[in-house]
Each structure stands twice: as structure tokens, then as C-alpha cells.
C-alpha atoms as a PDB file:
ATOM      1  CA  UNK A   1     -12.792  12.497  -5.767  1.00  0.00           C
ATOM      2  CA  UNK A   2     -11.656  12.564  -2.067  1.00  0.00           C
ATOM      3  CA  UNK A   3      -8.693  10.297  -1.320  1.00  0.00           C
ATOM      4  CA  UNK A   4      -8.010   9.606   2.400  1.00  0.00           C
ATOM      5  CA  UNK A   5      -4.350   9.296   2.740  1.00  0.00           C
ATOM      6  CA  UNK A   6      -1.221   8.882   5.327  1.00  0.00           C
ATOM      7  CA  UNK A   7       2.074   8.984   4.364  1.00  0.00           C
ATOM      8  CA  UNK A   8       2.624   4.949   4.478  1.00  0.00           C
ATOM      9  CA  UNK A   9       3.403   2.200   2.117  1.00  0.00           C
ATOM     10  CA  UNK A  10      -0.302   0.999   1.258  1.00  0.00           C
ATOM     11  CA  UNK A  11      -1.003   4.833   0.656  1.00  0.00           C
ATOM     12  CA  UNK A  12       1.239   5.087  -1.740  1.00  0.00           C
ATOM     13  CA  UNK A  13      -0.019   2.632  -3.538  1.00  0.00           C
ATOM     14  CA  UNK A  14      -2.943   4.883  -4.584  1.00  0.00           C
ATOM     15  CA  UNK A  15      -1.245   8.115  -4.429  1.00  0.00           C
ATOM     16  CA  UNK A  16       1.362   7.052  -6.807  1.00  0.00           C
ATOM     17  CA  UNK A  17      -2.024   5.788  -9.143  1.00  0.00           C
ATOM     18  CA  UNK A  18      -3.348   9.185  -8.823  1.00  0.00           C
ATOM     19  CA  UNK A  19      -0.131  11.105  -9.894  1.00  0.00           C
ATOM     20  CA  UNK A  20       0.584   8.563 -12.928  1.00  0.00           C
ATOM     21  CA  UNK A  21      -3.015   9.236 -14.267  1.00  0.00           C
ATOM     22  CA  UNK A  22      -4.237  12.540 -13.228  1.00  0.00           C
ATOM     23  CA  UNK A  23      -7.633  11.833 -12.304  1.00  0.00           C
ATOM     24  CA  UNK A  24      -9.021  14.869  -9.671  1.00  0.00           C
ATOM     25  CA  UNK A  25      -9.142  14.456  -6.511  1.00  0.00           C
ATOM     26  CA  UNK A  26      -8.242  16.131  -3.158  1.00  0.00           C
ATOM     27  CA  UNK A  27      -5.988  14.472  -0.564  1.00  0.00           C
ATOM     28  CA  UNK A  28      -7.322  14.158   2.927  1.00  0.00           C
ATOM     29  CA  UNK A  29      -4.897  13.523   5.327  1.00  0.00           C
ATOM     30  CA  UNK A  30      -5.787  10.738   7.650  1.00  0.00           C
ATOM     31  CA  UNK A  31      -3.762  11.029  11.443  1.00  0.00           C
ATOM     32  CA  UNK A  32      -3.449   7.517  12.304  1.00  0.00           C
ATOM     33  CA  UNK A  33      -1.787   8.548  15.648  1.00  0.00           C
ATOM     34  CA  UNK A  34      -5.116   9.936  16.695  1.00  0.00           C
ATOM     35  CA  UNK A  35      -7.617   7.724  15.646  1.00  0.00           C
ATOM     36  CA  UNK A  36      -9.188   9.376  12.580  1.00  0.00           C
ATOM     37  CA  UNK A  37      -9.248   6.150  11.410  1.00  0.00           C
ATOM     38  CA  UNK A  38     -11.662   5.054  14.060  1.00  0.00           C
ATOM     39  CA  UNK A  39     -14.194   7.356  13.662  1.00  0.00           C
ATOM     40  CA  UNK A  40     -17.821   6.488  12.578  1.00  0.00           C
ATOM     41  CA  UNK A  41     -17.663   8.851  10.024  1.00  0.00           C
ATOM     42  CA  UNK A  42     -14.299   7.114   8.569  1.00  0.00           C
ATOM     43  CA  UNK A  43     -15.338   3.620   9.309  1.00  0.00           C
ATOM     44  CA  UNK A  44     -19.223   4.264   7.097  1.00  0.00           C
ATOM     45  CA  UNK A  45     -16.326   4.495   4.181  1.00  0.00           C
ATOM     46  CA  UNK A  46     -14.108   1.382   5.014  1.00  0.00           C
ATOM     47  CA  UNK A  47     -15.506  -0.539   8.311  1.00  0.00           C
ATOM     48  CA  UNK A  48     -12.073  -1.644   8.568  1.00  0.00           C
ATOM     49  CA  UNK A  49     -10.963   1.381   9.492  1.00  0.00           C
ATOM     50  CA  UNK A  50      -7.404   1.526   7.806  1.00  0.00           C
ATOM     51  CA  UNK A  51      -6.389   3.663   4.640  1.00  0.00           C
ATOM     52  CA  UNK A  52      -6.610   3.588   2.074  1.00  0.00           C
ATOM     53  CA  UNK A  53     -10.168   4.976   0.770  1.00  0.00           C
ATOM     54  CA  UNK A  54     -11.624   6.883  -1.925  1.00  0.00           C
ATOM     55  CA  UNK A  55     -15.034   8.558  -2.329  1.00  0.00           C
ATOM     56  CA  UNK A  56     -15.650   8.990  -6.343  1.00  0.00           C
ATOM     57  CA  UNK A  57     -18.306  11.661  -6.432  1.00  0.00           C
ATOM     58  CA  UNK A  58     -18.464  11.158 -10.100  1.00  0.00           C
ATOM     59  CA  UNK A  59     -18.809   7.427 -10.109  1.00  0.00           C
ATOM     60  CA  UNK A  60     -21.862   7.329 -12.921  1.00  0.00           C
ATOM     61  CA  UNK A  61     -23.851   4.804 -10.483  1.00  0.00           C
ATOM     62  CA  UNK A  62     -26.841   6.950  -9.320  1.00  0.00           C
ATOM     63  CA  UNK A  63     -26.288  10.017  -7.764  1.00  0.00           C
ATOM     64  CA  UNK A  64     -24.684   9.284  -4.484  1.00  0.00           C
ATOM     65  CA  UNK A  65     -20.990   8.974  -4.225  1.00  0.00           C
ATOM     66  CA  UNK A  66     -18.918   5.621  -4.210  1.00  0.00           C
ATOM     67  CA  UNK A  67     -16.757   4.952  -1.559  1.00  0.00           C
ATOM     68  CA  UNK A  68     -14.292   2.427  -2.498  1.00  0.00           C
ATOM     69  CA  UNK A  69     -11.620   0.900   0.399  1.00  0.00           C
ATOM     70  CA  UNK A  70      -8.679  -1.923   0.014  1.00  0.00           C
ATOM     71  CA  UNK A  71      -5.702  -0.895  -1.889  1.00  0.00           C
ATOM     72  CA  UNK A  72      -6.481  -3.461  -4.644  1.00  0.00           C
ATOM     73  CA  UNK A  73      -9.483  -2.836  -5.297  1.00  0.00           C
ATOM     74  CA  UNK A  74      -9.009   0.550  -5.473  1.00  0.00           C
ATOM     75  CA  UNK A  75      -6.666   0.384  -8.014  1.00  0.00           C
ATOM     76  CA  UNK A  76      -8.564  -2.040  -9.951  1.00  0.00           C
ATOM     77  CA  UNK A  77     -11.184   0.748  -9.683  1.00  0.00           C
ATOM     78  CA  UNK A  78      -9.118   3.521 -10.657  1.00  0.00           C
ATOM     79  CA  UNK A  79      -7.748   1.810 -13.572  1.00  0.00           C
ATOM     80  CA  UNK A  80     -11.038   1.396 -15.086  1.00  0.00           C
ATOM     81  CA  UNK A  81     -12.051   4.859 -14.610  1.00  0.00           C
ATOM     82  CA  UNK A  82      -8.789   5.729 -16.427  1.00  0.00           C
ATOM     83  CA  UNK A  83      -9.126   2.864 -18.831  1.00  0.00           C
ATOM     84  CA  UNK A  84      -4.899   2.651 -18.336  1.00  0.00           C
ATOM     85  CA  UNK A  85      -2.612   0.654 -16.334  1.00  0.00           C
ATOM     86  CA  UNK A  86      -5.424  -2.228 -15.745  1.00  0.00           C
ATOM     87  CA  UNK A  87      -6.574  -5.392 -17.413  1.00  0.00           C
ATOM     88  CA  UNK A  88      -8.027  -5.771 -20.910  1.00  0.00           C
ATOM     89  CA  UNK A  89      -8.803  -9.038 -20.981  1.00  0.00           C
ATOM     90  CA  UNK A  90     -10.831 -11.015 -19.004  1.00  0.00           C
ATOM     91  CA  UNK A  91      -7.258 -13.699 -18.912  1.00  0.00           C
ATOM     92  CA  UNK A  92      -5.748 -10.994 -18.035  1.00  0.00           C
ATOM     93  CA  UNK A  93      -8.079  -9.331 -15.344  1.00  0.00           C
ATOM     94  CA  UNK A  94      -7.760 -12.851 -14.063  1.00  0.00           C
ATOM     95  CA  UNK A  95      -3.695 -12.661 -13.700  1.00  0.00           C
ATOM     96  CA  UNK A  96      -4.138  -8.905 -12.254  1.00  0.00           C
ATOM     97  CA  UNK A  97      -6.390 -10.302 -10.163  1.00  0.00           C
ATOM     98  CA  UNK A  98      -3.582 -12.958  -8.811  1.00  0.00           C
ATOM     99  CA  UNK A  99      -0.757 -10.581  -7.831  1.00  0.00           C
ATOM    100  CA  UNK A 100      -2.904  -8.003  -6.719  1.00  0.00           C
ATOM    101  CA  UNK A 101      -4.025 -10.461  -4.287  1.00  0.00           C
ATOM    102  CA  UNK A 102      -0.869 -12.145  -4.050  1.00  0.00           C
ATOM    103  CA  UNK A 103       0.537  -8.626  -2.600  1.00  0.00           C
ATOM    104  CA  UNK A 104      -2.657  -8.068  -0.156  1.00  0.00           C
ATOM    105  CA  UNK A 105      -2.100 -11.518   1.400  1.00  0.00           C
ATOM    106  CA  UNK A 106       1.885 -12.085   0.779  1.00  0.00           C
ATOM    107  CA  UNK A 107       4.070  -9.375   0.725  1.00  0.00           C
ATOM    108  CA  UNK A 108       1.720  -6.530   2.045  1.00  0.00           C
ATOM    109  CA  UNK A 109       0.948  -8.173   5.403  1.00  0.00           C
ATOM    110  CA  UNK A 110       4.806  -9.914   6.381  1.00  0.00           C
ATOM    111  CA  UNK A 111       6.180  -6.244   5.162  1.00  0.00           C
ATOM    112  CA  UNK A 112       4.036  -4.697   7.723  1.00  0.00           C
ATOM    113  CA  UNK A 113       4.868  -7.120  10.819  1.00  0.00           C
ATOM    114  CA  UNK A 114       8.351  -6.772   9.772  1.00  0.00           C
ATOM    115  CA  UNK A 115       8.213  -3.054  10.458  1.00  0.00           C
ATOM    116  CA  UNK A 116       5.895  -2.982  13.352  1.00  0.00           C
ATOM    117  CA  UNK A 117       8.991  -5.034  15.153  1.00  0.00           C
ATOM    118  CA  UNK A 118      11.438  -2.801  13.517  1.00  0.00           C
ATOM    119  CA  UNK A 119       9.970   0.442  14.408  1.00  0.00           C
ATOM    120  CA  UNK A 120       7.057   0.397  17.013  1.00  0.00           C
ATOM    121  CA  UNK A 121       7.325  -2.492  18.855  1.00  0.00           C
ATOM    122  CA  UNK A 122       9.600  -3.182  22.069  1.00  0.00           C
ATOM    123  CA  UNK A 123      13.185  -4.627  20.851  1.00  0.00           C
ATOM    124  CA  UNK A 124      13.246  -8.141  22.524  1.00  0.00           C
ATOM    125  CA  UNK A 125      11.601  -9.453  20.274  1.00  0.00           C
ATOM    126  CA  UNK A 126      13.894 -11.590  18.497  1.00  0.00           C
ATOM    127  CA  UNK A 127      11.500 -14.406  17.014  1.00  0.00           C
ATOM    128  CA  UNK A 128       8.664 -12.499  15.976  1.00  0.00           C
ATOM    129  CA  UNK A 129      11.641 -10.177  13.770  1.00  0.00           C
ATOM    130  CA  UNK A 130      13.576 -13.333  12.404  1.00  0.00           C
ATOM    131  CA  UNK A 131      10.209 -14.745  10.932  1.00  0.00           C
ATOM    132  CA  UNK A 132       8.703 -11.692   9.150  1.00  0.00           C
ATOM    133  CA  UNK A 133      12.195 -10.878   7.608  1.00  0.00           C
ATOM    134  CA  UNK A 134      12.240 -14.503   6.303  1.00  0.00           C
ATOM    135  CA  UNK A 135       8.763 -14.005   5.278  1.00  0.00           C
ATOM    136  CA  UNK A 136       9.778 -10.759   3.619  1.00  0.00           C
ATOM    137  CA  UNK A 137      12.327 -12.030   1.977  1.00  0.00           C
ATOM    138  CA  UNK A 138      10.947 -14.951   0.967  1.00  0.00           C
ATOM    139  CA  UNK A 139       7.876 -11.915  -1.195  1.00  0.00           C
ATOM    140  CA  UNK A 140      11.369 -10.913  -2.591  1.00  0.00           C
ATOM    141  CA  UNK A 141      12.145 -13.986  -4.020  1.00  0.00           C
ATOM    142  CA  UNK A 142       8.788 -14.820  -5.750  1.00  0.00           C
ATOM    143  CA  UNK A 143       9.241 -11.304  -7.554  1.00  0.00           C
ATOM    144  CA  UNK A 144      12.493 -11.755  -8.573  1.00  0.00           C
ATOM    145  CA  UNK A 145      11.735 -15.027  -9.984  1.00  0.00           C
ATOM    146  CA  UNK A 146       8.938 -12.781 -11.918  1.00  0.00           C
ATOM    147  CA  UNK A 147      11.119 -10.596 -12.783  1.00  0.00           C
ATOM    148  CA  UNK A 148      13.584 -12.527 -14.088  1.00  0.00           C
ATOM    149  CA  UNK A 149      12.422 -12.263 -18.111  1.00  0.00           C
ATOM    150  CA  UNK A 150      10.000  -9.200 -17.891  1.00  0.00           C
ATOM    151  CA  UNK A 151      11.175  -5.268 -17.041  1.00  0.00           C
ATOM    152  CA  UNK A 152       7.574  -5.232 -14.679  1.00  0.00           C
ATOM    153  CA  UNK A 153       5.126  -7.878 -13.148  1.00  0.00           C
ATOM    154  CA  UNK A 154       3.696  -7.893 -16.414  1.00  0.00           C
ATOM    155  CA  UNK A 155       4.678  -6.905 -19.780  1.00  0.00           C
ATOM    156  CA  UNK A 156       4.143  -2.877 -19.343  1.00  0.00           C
ATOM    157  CA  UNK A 157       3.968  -0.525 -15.749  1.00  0.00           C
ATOM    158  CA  UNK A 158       1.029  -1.721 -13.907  1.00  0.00           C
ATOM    159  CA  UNK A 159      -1.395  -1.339 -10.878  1.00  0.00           C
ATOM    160  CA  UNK A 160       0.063  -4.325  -9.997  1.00  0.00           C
ATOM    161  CA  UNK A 161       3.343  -2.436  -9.523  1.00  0.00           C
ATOM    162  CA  UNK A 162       2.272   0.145  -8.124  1.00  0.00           C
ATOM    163  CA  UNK A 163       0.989  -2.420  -5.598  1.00  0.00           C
ATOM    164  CA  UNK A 164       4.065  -4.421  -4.544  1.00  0.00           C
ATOM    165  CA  UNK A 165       6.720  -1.219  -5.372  1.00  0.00           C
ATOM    166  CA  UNK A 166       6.009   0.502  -1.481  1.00  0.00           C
ATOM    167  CA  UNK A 167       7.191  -2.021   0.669  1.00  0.00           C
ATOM    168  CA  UNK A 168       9.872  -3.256  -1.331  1.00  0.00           C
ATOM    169  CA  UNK A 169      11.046   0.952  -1.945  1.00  0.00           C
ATOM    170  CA  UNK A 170      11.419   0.680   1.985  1.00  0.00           C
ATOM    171  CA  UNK A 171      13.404  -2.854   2.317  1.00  0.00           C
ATOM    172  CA  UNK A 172      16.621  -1.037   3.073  1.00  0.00           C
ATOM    173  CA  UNK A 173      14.611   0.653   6.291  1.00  0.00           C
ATOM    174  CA  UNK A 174      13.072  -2.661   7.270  1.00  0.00           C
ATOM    175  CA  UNK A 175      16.739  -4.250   7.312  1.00  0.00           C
ATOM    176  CA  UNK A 176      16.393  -6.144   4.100  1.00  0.00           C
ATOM    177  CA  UNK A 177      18.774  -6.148   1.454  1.00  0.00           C
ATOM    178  CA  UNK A 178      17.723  -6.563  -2.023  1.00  0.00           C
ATOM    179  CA  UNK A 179      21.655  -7.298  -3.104  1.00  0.00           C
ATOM    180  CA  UNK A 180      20.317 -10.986  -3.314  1.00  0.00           C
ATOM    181  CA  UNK A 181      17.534  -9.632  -5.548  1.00  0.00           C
ATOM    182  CA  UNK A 182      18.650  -7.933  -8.339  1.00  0.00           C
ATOM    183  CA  UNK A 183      15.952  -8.143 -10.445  1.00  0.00           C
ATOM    184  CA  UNK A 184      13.719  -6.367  -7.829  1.00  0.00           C
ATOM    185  CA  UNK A 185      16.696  -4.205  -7.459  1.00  0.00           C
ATOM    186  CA  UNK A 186      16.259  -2.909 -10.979  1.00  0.00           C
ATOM    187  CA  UNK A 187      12.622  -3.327 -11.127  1.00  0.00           C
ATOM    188  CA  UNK A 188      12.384  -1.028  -7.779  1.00  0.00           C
ATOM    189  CA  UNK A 189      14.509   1.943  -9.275  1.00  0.00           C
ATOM    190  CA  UNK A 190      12.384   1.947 -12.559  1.00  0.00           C
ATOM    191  CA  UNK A 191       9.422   2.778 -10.526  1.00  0.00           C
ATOM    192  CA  UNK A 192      11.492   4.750  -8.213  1.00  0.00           C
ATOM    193  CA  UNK A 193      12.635   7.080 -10.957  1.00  0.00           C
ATOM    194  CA  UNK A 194       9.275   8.008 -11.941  1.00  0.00           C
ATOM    195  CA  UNK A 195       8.095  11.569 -11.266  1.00  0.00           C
ATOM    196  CA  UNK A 196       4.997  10.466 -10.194  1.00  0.00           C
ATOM    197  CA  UNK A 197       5.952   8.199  -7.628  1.00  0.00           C
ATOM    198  CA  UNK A 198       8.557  10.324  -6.656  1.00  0.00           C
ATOM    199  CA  UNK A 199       5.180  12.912  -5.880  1.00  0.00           C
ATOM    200  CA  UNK A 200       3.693  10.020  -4.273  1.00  0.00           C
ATOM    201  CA  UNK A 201       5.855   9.366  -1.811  1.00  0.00           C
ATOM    202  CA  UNK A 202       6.811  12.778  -1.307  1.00  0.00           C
ATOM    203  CA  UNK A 203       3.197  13.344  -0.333  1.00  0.00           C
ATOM    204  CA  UNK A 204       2.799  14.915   3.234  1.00  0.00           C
ATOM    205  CA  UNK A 205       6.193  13.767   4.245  1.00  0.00           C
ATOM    206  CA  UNK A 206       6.621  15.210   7.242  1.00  0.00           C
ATOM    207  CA  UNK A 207       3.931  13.416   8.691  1.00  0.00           C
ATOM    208  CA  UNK A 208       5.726  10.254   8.367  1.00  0.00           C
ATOM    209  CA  UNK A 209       5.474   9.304  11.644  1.00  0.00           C
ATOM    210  CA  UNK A 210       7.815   5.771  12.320  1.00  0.00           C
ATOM    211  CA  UNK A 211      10.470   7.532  14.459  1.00  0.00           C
ATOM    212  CA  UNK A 212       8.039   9.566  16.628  1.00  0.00           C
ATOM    213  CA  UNK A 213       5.424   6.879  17.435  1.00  0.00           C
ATOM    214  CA  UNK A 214       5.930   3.149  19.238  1.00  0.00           C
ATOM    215  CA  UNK A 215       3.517   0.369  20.436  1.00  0.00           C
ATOM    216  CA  UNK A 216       3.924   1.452  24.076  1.00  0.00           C
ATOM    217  CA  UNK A 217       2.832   5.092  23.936  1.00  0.00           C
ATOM    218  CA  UNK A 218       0.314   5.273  21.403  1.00  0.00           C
ATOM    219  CA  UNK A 219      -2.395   2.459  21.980  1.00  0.00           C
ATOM    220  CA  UNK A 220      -4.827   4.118  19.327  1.00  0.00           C
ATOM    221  CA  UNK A 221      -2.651   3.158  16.554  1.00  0.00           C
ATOM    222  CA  UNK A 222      -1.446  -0.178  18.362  1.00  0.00           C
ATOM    223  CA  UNK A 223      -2.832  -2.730  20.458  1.00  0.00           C
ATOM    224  CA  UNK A 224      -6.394  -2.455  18.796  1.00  0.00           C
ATOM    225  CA  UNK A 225      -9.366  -4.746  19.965  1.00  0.00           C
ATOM    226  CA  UNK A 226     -12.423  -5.595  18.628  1.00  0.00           C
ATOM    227  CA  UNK A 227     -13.917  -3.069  21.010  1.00  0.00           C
ATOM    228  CA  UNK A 228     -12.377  -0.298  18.593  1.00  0.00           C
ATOM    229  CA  UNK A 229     -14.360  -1.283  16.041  1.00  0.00           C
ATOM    230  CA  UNK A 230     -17.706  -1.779  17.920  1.00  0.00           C
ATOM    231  CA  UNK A 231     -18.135   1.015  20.132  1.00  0.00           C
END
């Protein structure tokens, strides 16, 4: 299995995955920086061109290999291939189903404006900040409110943890406190604590690149078009 990977929150959602169960694989680092993101050869695996992606070349569908991208679904895939940390059931594949979208659509996306006007973009920027840390927050509160009678989203460590632990592992960076969230505070060093997401997000570290990269010299990375995608 080939897993295309940068050092950032949504890939360590699947690097942690791949640490907790084993499965083989290779890591392929992906320089966002550069554009290897935007390549044709990148975007005939995810025509989205962001990380995440996977290319199973043991999938057991025909012979070719199965490219899989979006961090959900990926982990949804890997979990079957496993047969651990997934649904059973098909309630319960429709509850997985829920937060893993719930993180994709919630906490995922206001994380990641929050720290674009943290780290890359210029700092006068005062509204845009103030309403993704609300928004931030307010991802915080929904899990602590889920957390409040369970040690994990559900009942046992999850792909749906591994899911919603990266952005809330960075809150401190991002400016957020999780004082007001104890629940998440606890639930956030239980994962932490973990050698295998410790591995995960330990993974090609020094190519972290938030202090050495901002919106105004690095256009490739920011300030995307559609003509990016349909050169």
C-alpha cells in the first residue's frame, strides 16, 4: 500500500490508522509547498488534489490497484481491511458514518481557516480570525458534550477519533484553549499518549512547514483557482 502523506492534521489522521493497525504500506511524502499535489499524476488518485490518499495494491477487486482519497473514507476503508476500529453494525456504520462526516464538514474545515489566519495569512485580519475561533470552539463544545459520559466518541478507540484527535492535538497552536473543555482535554491526552499516534505525528517532522511558508510567498499552496485544477 502507498500512502501519500504531509506532515499535517488530516494526514495524521491516516498515519496514526496505519501505526495503530500495522497494515504495510510505504509513506510517500507529498511537498505541498511545491505543488506535488497538483500534478496529473497526483490528481488521477484524488482530483482534488489534497492529501490524504492511498493506493491499496492488494485491494482483492480485480487486479489493478485502488486508490482511495478523503480522510473518512479512507479510514472507513482501512478499518474494513483490518476488520478493527470500524463499524459492526449497520446502526452503527450509520453513527460512524455521522461523526466522520460531522468532522469533514464541522471541525475539519473551521480548524483549517482558523490556522490559515493564524499562520499563513497576512495579520489584519481580525474578522475572518474571530469567526473561525468561534467556529472552532464551538467543534469543541459538541465533543465535549459527547464526551461527557463516554472515555471516546464511542464506546471503545475509534476511526472516528482518530478523525477529530489532529486538530484538536493542535488547539493550543491555533490559540484555543481547551481549559473550558475538559472532557476533550482528557479525551485528547488518551489519544495523545498512544505510541502510535505519538509515531504518527512524529512522522516526517521536520517537514512541518507552518513557520517557513505564508499566503504571500507561496501561491502554489495558497491562493488556488480553478485554473489549478484544469490545466
Amino acid at each position: 500500500m502507498d500512502f501519500y502523506f504531509s506532515p499535517t492534521p488530516n494526514g495524521w489522521k491516516i498515519a496514526i490508522m496505519l501505526a495503530e493497525t500495522g497494515l504495510a504500506h510505504q509513506t510517500i511524502l507529498v511537498d505541498l509547498t511545491k505543488g506535488d499535489q497538483l500534478t496529473p499524476q497526483f490528481r488521477a488518485m484524488n482530483p482534488n488534489a489534497k492529501i490524504p490518499v492511498i493506493v491499496d495494491h492488494e485491494a482483492g477487486i480485480g487486479t489493478a490497484p485502488v486508490s482511495v482519497f478523503e480522510s473518512g473514507a479512507i479510514l472507513l476503508y482501512l478499518a474494513e481491511k483490518a476488520g478493527r476500529f470500524g463499524p459492526i453494525t449497520a446502526l452503527e456504520r450509520k453513527e460512524y458514518n455521522e461523526w466522520l462526516f460531522w468532522q469533514a464538514a464541522n471541525q475539519g474545515p473551521m480548524a483549517g481557516q482558523l490556522s490559515h489566519f493564524v499562520n499563513y495569512a497576512p495579520k489584519d485580519q481580525e474578522y475572518a480570525h474571530g469567526r473561525y475561533k468561534g467556529e472552532f470552539e464551538r467543534t469543541l463544545a459538541v465533543l465535549e458534550t459527547r464526551l461527557s459520559q463516554r472515555d471516546y466518541i464511542f464506546d471503545d478507540y475509534s476511526i472516528a477519533d482518530m478523525m477529530s484527535f489532529p486538530w484538536a492535538f493542535i488547539s493550543k497552536p491555533l490559540g484555543v484553549s481547551l481549559a473550558p473543555f475538559p472532557n476533550v482535554t482528557a479525551w485528547r491526552q488518551r489519544i495523545k499518549s498512544r505510541p502510535a499516534v505519538q509515531d504518527a505525528i512524529n512522522l516526517y517532522k521536520d517537514a512541518q512547514f507552518s513557520k517557513t511558508t505564508n499566503a504571500q510567498q507561496n501561491a502554489v499552496l495558497f491562493n488556488q483557482s480553478a485554473q489549478h485544477l484544469m490545466s
